[in-house]
Each structure stands twice: as C-alpha cells, then as structure tokens.
Protein backbone atom coordinates (compact mmCIF):
# COMPACT_ATOMS: atom_id res chain seq x y z
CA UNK A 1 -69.84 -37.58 -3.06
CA UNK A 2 -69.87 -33.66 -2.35
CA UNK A 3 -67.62 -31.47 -1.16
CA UNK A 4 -68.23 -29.39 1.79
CA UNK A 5 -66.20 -26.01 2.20
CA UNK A 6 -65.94 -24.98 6.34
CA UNK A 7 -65.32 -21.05 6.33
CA UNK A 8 -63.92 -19.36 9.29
CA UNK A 9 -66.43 -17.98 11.00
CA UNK A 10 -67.03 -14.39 12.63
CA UNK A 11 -65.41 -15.56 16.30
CA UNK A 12 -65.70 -12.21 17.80
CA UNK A 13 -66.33 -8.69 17.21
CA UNK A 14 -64.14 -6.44 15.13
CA UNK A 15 -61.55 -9.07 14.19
CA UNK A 16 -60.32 -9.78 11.00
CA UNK A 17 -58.73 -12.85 10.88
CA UNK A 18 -57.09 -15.38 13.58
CA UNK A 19 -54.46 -17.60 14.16
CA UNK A 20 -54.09 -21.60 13.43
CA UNK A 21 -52.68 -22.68 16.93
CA UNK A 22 -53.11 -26.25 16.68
CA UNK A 23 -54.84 -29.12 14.60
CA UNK A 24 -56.81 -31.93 15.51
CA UNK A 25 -56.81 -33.58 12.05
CA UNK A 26 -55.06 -33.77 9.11
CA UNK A 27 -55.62 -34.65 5.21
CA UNK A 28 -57.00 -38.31 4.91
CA UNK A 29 -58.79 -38.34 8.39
CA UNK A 30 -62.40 -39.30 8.89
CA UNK A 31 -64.32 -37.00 11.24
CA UNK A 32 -67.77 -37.04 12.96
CA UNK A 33 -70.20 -34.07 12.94
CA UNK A 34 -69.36 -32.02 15.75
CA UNK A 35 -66.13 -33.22 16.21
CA UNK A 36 -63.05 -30.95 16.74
CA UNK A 37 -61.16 -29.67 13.79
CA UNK A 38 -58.54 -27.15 15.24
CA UNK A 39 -58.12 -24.11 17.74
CA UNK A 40 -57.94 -20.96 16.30
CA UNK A 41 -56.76 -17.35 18.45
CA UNK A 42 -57.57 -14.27 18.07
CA UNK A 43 -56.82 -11.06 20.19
CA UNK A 44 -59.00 -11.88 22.99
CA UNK A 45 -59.83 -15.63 23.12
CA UNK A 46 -59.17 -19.12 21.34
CA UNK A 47 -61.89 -20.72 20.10
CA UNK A 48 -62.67 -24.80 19.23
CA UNK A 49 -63.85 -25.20 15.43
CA UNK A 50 -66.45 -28.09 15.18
CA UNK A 51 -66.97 -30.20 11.97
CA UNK A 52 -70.85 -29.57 11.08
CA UNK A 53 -70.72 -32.40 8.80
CA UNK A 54 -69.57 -36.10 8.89
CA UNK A 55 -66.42 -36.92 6.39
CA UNK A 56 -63.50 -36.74 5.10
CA UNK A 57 -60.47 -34.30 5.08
CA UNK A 58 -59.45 -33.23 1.82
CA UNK A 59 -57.67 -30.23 2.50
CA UNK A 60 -56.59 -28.05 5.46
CA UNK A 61 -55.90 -24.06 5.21
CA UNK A 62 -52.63 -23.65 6.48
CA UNK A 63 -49.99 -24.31 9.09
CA UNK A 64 -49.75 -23.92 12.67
CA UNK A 65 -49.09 -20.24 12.80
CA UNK A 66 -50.38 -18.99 9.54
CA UNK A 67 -53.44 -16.21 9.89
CA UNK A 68 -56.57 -17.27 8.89
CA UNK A 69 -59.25 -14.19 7.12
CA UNK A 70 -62.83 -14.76 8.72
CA UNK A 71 -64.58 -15.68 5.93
CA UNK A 72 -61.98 -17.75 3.81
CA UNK A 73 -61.93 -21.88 3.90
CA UNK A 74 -60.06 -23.41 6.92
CA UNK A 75 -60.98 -27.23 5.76
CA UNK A 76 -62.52 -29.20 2.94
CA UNK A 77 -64.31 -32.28 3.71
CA UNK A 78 -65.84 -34.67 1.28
CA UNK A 79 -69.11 -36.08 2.45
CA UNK A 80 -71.61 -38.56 1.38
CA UNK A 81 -74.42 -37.60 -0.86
CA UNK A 82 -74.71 -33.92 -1.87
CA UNK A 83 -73.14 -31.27 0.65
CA UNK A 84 -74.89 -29.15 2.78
CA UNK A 85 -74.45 -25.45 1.77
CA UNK A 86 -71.50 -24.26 3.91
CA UNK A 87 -72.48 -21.88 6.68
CA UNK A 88 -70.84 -19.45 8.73
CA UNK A 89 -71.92 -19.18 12.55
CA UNK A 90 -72.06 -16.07 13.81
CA UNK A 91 -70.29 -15.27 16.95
CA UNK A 92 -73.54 -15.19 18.46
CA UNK A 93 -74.22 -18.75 18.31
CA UNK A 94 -71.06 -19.68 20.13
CA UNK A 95 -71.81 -20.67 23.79
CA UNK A 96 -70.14 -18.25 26.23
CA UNK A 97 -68.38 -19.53 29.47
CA UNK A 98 -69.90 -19.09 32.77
CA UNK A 99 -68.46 -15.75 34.77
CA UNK A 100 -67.48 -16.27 37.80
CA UNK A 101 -69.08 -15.95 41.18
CA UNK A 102 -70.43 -12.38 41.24
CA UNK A 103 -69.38 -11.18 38.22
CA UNK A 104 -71.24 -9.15 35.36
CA UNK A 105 -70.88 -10.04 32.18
CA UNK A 106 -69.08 -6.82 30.33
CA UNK A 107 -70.80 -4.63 28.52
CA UNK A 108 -69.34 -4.15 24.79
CA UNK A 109 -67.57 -0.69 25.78
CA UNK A 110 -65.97 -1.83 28.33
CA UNK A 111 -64.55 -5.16 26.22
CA UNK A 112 -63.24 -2.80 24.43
CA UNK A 113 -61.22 -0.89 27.12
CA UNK A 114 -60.28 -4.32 28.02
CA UNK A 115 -56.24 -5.26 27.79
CA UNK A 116 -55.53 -7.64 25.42
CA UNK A 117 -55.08 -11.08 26.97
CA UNK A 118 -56.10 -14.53 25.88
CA UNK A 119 -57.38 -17.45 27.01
CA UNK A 120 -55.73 -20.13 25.00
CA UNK A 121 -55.15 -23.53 26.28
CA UNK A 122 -51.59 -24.11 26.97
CA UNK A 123 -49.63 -27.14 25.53
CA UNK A 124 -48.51 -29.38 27.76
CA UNK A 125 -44.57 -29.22 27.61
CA UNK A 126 -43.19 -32.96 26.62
CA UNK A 127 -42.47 -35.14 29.34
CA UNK A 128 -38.38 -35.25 30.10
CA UNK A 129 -36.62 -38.22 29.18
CA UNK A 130 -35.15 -39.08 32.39
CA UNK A 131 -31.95 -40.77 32.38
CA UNK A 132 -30.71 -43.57 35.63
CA UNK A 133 -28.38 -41.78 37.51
CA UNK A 134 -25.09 -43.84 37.15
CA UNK A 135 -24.45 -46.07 40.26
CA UNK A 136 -21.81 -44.03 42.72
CA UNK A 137 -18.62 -44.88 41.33
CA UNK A 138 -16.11 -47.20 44.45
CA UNK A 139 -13.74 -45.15 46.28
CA UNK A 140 -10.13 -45.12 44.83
CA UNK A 141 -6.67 -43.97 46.70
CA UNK A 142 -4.71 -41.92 45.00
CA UNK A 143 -3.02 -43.12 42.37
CA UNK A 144 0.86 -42.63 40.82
CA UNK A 145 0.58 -41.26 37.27
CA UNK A 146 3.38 -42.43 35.35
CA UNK A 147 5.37 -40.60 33.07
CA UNK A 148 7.55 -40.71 29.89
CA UNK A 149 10.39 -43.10 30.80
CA UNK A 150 13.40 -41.20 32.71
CA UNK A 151 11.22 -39.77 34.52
CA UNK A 152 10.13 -39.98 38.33
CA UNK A 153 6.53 -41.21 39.10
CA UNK A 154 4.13 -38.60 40.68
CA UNK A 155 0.83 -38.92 42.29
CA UNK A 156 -2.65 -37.48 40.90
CA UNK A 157 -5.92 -38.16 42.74
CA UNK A 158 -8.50 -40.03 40.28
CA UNK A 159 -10.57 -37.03 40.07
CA UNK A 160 -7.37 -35.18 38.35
CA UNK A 161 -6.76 -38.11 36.33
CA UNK A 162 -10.29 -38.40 35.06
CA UNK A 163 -10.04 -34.36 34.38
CA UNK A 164 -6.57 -34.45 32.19
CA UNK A 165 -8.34 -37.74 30.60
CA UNK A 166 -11.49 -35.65 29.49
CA UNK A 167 -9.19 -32.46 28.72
CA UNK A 168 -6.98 -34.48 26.36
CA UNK A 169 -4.00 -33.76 28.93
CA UNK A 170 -1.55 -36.19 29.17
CA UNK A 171 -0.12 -36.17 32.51
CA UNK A 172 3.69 -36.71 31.85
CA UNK A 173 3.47 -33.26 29.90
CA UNK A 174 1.85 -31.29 33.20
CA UNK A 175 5.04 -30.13 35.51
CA UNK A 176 4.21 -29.42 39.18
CA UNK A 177 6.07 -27.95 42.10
CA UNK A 178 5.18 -31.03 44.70
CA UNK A 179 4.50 -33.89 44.68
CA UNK A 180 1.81 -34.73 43.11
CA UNK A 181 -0.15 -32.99 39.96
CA UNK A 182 -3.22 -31.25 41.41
CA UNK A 183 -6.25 -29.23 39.81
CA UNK A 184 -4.34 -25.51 39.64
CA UNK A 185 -1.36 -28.30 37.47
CA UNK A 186 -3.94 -28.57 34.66
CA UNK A 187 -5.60 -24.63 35.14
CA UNK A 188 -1.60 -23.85 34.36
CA UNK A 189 -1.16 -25.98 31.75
CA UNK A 190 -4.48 -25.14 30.27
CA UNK A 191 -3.46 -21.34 30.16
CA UNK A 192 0.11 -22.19 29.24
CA UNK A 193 -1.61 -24.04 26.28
CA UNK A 194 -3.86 -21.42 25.41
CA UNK A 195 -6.54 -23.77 25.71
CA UNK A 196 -5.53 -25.98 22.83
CA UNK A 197 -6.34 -29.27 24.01
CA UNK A 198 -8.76 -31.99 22.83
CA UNK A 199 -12.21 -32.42 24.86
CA UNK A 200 -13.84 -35.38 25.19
CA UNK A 201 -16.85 -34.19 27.12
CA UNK A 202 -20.46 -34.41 26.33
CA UNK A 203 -21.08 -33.52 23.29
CA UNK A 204 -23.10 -30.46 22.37
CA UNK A 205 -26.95 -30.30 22.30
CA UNK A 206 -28.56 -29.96 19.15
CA UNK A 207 -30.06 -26.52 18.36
CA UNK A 208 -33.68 -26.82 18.62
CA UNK A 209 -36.04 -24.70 16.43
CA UNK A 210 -39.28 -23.06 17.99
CA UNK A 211 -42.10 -21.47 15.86
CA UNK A 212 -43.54 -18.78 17.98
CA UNK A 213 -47.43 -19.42 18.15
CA UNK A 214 -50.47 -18.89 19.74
CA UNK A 215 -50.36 -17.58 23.30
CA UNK A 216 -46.20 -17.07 23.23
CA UNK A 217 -46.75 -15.12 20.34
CA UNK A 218 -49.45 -12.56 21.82
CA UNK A 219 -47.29 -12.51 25.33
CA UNK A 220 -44.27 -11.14 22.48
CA UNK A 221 -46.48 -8.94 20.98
CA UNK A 222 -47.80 -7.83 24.20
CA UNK A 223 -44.97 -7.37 25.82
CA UNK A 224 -43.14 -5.76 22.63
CA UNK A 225 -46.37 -2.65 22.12
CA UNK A 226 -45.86 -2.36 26.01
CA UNK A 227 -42.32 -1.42 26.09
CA UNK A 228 -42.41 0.49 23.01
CA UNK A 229 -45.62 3.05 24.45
CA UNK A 230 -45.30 3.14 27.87
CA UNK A 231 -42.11 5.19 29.21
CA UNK A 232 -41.15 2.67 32.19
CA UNK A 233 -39.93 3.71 35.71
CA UNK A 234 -39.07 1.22 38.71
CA UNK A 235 -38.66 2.12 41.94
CA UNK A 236 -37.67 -0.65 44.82
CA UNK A 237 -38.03 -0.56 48.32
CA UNK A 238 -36.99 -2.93 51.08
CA UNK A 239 -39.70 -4.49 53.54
CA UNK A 240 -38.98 -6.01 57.04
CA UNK A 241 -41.85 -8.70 56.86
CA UNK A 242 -40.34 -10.86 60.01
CA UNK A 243 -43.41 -9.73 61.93
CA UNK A 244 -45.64 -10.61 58.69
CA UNK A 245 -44.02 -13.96 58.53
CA UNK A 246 -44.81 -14.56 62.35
CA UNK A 247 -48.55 -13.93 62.00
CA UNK A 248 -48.71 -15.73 58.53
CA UNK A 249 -46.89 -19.46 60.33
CA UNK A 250 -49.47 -18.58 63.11
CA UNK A 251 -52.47 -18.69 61.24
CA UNK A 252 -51.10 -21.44 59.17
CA UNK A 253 -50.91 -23.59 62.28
CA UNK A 254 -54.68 -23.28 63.07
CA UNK A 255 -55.81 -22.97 59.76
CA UNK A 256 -58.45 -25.63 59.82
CA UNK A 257 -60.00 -26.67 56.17
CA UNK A 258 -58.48 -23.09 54.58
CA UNK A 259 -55.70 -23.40 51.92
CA UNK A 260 -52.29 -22.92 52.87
CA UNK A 261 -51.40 -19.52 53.17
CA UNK A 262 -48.57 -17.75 51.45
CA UNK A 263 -47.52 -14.38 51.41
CA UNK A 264 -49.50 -13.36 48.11
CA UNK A 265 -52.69 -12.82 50.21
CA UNK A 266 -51.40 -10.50 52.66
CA UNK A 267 -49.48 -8.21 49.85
CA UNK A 268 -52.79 -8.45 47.44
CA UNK A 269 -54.51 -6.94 50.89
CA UNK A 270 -51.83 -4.41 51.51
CA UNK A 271 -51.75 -3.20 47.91
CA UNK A 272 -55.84 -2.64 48.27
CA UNK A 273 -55.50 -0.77 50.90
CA UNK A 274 -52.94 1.38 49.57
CA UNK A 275 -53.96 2.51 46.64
CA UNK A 276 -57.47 3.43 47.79
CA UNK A 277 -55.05 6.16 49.57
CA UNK A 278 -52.74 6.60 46.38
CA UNK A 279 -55.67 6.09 43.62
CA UNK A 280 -53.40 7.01 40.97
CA UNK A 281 -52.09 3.84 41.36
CA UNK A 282 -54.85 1.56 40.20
CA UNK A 283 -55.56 3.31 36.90
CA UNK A 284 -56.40 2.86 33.29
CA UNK A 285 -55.23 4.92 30.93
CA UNK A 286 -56.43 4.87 26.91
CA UNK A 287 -53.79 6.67 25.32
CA UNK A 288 -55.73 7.41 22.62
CA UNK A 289 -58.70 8.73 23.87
CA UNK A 290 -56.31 10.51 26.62
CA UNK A 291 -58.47 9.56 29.21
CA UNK A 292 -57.24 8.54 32.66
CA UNK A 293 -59.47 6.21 34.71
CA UNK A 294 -59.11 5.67 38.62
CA UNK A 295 -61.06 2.39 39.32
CA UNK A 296 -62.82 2.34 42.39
CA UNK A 297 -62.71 -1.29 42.72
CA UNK A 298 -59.22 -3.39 43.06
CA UNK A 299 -59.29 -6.05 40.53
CA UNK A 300 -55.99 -7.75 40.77
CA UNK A 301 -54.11 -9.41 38.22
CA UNK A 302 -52.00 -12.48 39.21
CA UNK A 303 -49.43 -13.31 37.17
CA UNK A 304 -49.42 -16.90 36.62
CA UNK A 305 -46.87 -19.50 34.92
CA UNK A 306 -48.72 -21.91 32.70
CA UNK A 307 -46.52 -24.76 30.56
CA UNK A 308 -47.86 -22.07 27.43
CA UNK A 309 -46.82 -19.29 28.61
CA UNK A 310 -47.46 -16.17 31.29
CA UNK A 311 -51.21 -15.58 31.84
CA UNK A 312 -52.79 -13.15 34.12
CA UNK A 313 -56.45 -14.38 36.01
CA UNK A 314 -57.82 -11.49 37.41
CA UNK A 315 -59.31 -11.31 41.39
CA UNK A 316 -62.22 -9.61 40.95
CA UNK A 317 -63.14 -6.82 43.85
CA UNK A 318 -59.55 -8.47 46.03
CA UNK A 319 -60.23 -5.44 48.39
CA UNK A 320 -63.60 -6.52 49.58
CA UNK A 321 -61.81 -10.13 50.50
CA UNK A 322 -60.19 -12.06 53.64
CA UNK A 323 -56.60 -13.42 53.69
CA UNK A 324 -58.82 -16.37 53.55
CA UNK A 325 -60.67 -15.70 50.83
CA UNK A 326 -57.71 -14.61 48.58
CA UNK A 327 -55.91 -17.51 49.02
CA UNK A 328 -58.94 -19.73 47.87
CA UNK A 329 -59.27 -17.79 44.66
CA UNK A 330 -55.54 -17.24 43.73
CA UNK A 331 -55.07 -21.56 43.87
CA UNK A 332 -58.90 -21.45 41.95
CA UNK A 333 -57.95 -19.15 39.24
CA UNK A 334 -54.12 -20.09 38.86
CA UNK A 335 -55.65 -23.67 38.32
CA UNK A 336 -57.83 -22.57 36.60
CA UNK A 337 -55.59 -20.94 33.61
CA UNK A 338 -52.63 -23.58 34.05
CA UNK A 339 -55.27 -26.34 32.84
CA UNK A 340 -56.58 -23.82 30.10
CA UNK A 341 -60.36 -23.65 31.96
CA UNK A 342 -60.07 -19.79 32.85
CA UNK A 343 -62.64 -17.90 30.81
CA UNK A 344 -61.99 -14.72 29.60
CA UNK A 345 -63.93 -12.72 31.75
CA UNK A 346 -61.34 -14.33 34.33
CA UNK A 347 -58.39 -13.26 32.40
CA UNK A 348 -60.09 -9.56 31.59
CA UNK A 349 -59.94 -6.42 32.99
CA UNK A 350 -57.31 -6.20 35.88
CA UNK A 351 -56.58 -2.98 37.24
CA UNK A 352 -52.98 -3.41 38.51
CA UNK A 353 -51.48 -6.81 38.73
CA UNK A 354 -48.60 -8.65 41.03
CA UNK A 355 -46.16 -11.22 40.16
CA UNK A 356 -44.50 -12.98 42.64
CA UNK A 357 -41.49 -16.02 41.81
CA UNK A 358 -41.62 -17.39 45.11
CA UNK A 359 -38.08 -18.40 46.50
CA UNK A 360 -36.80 -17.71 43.13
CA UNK A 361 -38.11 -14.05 42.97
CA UNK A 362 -34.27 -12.23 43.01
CA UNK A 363 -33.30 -9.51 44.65
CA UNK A 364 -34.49 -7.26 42.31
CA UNK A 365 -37.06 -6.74 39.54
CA UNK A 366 -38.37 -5.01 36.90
CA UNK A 367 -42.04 -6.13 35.62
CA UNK A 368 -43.50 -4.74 32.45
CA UNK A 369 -46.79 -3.03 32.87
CA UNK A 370 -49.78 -4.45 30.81
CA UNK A 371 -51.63 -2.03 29.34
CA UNK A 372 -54.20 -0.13 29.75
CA UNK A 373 -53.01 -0.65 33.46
CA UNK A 374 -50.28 1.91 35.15
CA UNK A 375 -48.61 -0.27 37.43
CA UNK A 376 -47.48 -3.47 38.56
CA UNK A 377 -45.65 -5.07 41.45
CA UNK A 378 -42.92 -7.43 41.68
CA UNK A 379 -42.39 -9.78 44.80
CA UNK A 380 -38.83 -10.75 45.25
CA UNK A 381 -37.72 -13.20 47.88
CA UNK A 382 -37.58 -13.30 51.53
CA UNK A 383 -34.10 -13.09 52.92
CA UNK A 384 -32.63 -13.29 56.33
CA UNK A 385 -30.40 -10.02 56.85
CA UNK A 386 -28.05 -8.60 59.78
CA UNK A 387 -29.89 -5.05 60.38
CA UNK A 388 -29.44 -2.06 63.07
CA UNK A 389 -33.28 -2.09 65.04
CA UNK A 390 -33.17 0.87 67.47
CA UNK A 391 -29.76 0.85 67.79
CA UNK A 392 -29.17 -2.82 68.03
CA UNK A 393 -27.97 -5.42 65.77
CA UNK A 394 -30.47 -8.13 64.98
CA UNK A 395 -31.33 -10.66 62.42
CA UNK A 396 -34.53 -10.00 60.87
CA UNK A 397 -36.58 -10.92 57.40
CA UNK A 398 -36.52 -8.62 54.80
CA UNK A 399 -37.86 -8.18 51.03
CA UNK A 400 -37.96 -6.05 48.51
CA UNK A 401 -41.20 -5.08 46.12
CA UNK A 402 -40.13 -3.94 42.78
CA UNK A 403 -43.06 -1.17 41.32
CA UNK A 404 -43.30 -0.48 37.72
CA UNK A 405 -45.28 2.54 36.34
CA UNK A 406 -46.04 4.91 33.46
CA UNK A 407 -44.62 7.82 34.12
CA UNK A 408 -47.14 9.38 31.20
CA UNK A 409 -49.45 9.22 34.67
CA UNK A 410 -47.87 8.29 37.50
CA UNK A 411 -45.09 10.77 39.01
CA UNK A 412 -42.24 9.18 41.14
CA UNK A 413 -43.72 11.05 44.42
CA UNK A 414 -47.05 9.26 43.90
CA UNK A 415 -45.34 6.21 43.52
CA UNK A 416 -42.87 6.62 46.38
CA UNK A 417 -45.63 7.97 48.88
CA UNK A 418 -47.48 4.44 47.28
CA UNK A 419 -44.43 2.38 48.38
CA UNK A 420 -44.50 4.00 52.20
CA UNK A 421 -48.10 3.63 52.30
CA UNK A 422 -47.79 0.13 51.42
CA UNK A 423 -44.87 -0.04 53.91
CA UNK A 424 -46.73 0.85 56.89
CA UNK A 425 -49.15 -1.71 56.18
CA UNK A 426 -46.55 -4.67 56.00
CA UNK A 427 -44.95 -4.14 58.20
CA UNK A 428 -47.54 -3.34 61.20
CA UNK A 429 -49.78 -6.94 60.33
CA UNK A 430 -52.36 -6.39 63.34
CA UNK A 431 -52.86 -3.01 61.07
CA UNK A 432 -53.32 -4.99 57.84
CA UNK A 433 -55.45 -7.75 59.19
CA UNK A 434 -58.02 -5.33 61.31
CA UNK A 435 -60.93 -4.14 59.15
C-alpha cells in the first residue's frame, strides 16, 4: 500500500489558485484511473480533475467553495503497491474544446483583454415536489352564522366563514350594518383589532441557507467590480415595432425548415447596423492601460438564463448574418451554455451584449455593463398602446430598449443619436431586412 498525493495542477495561465465547485467522490470511495474527482473554477473556465491512479480516497482538500493554491494537494488516494510519483500536468496537456465554426483560436494578448466569464457547468436546480391540487371543493349556499345566544342569526357566505375561521374571528363578535357579515365586516374588525387575532394559515417556510459558489459567485463578483468602476448611465426610448411584428408573423408563416423566429434576430441586426454608424458604441475599453478600442466586427453577447446562473455566449461576426442565420445560432449557443457544452471561446470576447426577458421583460430596465464592453441593451416587452399616428388615434405595438453605458467613454449624445439610429431601423423593417 502507497499513498498517492494529486496536486492541483497549473489549469491556466497566470492563476493562482481555483475554486472547489463540486465533488464527485468522497473519503472511503474507490476510484478508477481516469475517473472524475471534482470540478474546479477559475477566472476563465472550470475544469474536470481526473484520478491518474486507481484507489482509494483517503482524504479530500476542502469544501465546496474553499480556494484551492495550484500546486497544493486536492486528494489523497491509497493505491496498491508503491505509488507513482505525483505529477502535475501542465495546462498544456489539457485538451482544448473545439471553436466554433469560423472562429480563431485567440491569441494570448487578446485572452487577456478578454472579460472575465466562465464556462462552468450549471447545476441542475432540484426537481419541485409537486403537490395534487385538492379536488374543487361542492358548491354551498350561503349559510346563517349563529351567534352568542340573545342574539339574531345573520348570514355569511362560506368563503367569509372559512376567512374568520382561518383569521381566528369568531363571527358573533363581527357587527355589520346588513344583513349579513361580508369581507369589508372582518377588514373592520381586523383594523378595529389592530390585527390581534390568531392565524391558522400555512405555516411559514423554513429559511433556506445558500453557499454562494462557483459560477453565482463570479456573476457577484462580476457584477459587484462592474458597478463599483464603471459610472452607469441609462437612457430608454420607446419603439413602435407593429410593422416589425407584421413582417416577423409573415416570415414565420413560410418559414420552411428555419427556427422559429423571435424578435432577438431582428434587434441583434438593427444594433449591427447601428453602431457601425455610432462606433463608439461597440467598444472596449482597458481602464488601465487607458486605451479605447472600436471593434470593427459586432460580436454580440446574448444574455442567457442557465439553472446556474446568467451566462453570456457570444455571436461571433452577428453583422455579417441573416435573420435566419441569427436565429439558428442564438437557440445553438443558448443550448449550448444551458447544458454546460459552450466552450469558452463561445462565452469570450463580446463586444456589446443584449438581454432580452421575453414577455416578462418590464417596462423598463437597467442592465449592468460587462466589462471591458461600454454598452448593453435591454429588451423590454411588447405592449399594445392607444397612440396619436398623423393626427389619428390608433392602436399600435410599442417597446421600449433600455441602453446602458460608461459614461468614462460614451457621452449621452452618442448614445441618444445611437438610440435614433437604431430607431429608424426598427421601425422601417423593409430598411432593416435589405442588404
């Protein structure tokens, strides 16, 4: 019997140390060579440890959480026969994931003018206990509430009743002005009462204790260094997309084999267009170096919900696509990160990003911009509004776009003249859709 001591290895350049974010074993477990030990994050990435040898666990490093120095022992394992002398792979031996279609592979400058985002495999939320509805309960007249005796009967609907019963109100202390004891009864007697009645609802949930870890920990960070650098500014402005809307159900209706389209494509197209008019926009900006960069090419971050947290694929060259084409690659890469396959060339890199909540997006917004970026854009939801057109009143579909930017760069007339741009691109869809 030997020992054998697994050392964090070197998983990428420059970093120090990295994160436990989950365990695959435990003390007392028998593993195979190669077979998973845990997942370990660092800035950029997380990263599978293998077992080199065959065993068993003696020891583990830490918790879920804890911070891990490159270098130092993450697990024991005993093994038969004398131990092989413990190694520590370089991060040149770990096998990179393929880039996608197109893309180069980064060069190591321009990793590290990179913003910060990680790859790390979200964990699937627990399934929800689902409780059988209860069976729809018979319908009941009204029924006469008694009171204290001396006292006249009044009615109360069962609904009352089964209120005052889960208030703790008994009914012959409520007075009422008809003839029967209604809902605004108990509101009186509540606030007569100052409240002081029994319940006998449901009773409270348990508080439920969260270790933040892994990728919700770097989106805090993230979002923490963002806010506390970059002087915010928003700046809204209303859309009429009922034209927009028309063209998008017509293509939708002879859209053969193509993915469903949503709106997402035709803003991502809009946005290219815009800022290759208001460049300002689609910027980089090292704040240490003090060096501005206005990127030539759109590469468009999507925000994305994953079960782990928010993560941000990246559309590589979105300018240079179809409506068509977008769609395809925001369902491939939003796949993509919400089963944890996105590599991180696909979640590196973006040059402005969008968020969009769908039905749920609100009236109004404001996004935090990721850095190194400038800006971002917020979609909120479509609404149905009574406007004046040309002197008429008509019902059209409107939205609003919520902008975030860094006012270190951008200045509110770039952003506004960014926002009309965009505007007259929206709105006018034979403009947006011609090349």
């Amino acid at each position: 019997m030997a020992t054998y001591q697994f050392k964090l290895p070197d998983i990428g350049e420059g970093i120090a140390e990295a994160e436990i974010v989950a365990w695959h074993v435990k003390v007392g477990d028998t593993v195979e060579e190669d077979q998973q030990l845990a997942d370990m994050m660092t800035d950029k990435a997380t990263v599978e440890m293998e077992s080199p040898v065959a065993g068993k666990v003696t020891k583990l490093a830490g918790d879920v959480g804890d911070q891990i120095a490159i270098g130092s022992v993450l697990v024991e394992i005993e093994t038969e026969g004398d131990a092989p002398a413990a190694e520590m792979p370089s991060s040149d031996s770990r096998q990179e994931r393929p880039l996608a279609d197109g893309a180069e592979r980064p060069t190591k400058e321009q990793k590290e003018a990179m913003p910060v985002m990680a790859t790390a495999k979200p964990t699937p939320a627990p399934e929800p206990t689902v409780e059988p509805a209860p069976a729809p309960a018979p319908r009941v007249e009204p029924e006469v509430a008694e009171k204290e005796p001396g006292h006249e009967k009044v009615l109360a609907s069962p609904a009352v009743r089964a209120r005052a019963r889960d208030l703790g109100i008994d009914l012959a202390e409520v007075r009422t002005t008809s003839d029967r004891i209604r809902h605004a009864d108990l509101d009186a007697y509540l606030l007569y009462n100052g409240g002081s009645v029994s319940s006998r609802g449901a009773s409270p949930r348990a508080d439920e204790i969260i270790k933040v870890v892994g990728l919700r920990r770097k989106i805090a960070e993230n979002m923490q260094e963002a806010k506390r650098r970059i002087p915010h500014f928003a700046l809204v402005e209303e859309f009429d997309v009922t034209d927009l809307e028309d063209t998008r159900a017509m293509m939708n209706r002879d859209r053969g084999s193509n993915p469903k389209l949503t709106v997402l494509p035709f803003l991502i197209t809009a946005m290219s267009r815009a800022v290759a008019e208001w460049p300002m926009i689609n910027a980089t900006y090292d704040d240490e170096a003090n060096v501005i960069t206005r990127h030539g090419a759109v590469h468009m971050g999507v925000a994305t919900q994953t079960d782990g947290g928010l993560m941000v694929p990246v559309i590589r060259n979105a300018g240079g696509m179809s409506v068509w084409q977008l769609a395809t690659e925001v369902l491939r890469l939003s796949d993509a990160a919400r089963t944890g396959k996105a590599s991180r060339e696909e979640l590196s890199g973006p040059t402005i990003t969008i968020s969009s909540l769908g039905p749920m997006g609100g009236v109004v917004s404001t996004p935090v911009i990721n850095p190194p970026q400038v800006a971002t854009i917020a979609v909120n939801k479509v609404e149905e509004k009574v406007v004046v057109v040309d002197g008429e009143i008509d019902v059209r579909k409107r939205m609003n776009l919520s902008l975030s930017c860094d006012h270190r760069v951008v200045d509110g007339w770039d952003a506004a003249s960014f926002m009309q741009t965009l505007k007259g691109y929206i709105e006018n869809p034979v403009r947006l859709l011609s090349s």
